[in-house]
C-alpha atoms as a PDB file:
ATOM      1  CA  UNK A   1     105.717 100.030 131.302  1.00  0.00           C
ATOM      2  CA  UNK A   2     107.338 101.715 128.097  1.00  0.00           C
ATOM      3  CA  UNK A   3     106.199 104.836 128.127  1.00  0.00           C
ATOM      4  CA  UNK A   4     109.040 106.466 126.024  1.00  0.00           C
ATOM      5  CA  UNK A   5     109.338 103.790 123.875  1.00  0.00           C
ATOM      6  CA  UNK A   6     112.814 103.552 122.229  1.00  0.00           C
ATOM      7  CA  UNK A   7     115.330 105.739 123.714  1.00  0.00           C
ATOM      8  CA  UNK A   8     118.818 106.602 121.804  1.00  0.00           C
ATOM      9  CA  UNK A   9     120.818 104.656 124.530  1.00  0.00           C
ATOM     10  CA  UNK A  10     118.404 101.348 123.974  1.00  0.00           C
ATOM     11  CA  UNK A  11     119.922 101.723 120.274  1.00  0.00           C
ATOM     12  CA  UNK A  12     123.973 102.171 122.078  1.00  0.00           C
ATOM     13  CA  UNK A  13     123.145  98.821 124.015  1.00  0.00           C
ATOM     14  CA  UNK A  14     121.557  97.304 120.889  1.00  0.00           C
ATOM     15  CA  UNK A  15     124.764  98.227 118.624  1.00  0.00           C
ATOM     16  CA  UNK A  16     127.292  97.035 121.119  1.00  0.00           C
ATOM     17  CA  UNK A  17     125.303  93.454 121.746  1.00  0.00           C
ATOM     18  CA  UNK A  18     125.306  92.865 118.003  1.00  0.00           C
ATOM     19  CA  UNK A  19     128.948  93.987 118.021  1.00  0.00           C
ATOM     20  CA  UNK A  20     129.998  91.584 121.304  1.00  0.00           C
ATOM     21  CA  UNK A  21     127.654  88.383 119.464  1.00  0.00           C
ATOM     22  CA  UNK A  22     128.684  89.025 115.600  1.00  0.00           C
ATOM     23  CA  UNK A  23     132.342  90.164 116.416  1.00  0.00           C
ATOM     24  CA  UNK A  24     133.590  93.327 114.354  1.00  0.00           C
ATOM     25  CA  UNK A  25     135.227  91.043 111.334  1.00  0.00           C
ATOM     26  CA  UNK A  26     131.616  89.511 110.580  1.00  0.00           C
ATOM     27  CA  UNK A  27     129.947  92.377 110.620  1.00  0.00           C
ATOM     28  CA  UNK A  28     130.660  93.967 107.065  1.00  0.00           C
ATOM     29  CA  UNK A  29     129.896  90.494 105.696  1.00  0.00           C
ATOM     30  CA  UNK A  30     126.800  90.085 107.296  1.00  0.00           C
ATOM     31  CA  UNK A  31     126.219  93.326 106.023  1.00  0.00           C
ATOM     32  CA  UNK A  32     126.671  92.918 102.487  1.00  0.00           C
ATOM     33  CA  UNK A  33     124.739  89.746 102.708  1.00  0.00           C
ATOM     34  CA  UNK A  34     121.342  91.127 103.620  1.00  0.00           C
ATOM     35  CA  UNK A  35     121.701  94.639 101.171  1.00  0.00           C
ATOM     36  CA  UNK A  36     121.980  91.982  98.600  1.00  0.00           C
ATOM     37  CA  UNK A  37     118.916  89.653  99.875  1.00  0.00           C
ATOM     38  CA  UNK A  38     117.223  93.034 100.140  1.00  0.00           C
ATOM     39  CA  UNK A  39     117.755  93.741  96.560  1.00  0.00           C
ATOM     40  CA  UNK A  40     117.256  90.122  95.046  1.00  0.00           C
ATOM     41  CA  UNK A  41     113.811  90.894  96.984  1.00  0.00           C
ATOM     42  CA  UNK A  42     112.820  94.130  96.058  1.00  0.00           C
ATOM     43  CA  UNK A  43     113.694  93.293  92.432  1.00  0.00           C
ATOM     44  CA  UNK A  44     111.564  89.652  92.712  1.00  0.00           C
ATOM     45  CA  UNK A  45     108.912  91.676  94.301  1.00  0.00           C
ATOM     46  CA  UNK A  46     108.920  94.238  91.186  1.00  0.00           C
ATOM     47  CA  UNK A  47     108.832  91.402  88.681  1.00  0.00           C
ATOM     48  CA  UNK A  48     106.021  90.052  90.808  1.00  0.00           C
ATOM     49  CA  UNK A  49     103.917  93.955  89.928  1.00  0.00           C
ATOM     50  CA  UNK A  50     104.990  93.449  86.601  1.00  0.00           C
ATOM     51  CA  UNK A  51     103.433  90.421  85.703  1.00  0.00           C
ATOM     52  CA  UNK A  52     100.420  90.231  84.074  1.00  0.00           C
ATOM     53  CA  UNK A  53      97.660  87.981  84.839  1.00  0.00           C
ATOM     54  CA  UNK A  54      95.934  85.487  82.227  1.00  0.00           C
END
């Protein structure tokens, strides 16, 4: 059934469904929003390395 897996157009229709849903205004919000949830993680997730056990 997928034999080719993800194709550059399945990425086109992808991009202009999020575009049509989120609306072009949202998007740099939404945007923002995860790189900093992304961050707050990767820096919790350093912390979480750090630690040492007792």
């Amino acid at each position: 059934m997928l034999r080719n897996g993800l194709e550059p157009w399945h990425l086109l229709v992808v991009a202009i469904v999020v575009l049509v849903l989120f609306g072009s205004k949202k998007l740099p919000d939404t945007a923002r929003a995860l790189g900093k949830s992304m961050r707050i993680l990767k820096s919790e997730a350093k912390a979480m390395k750090e630690e040492t056990p007792r």
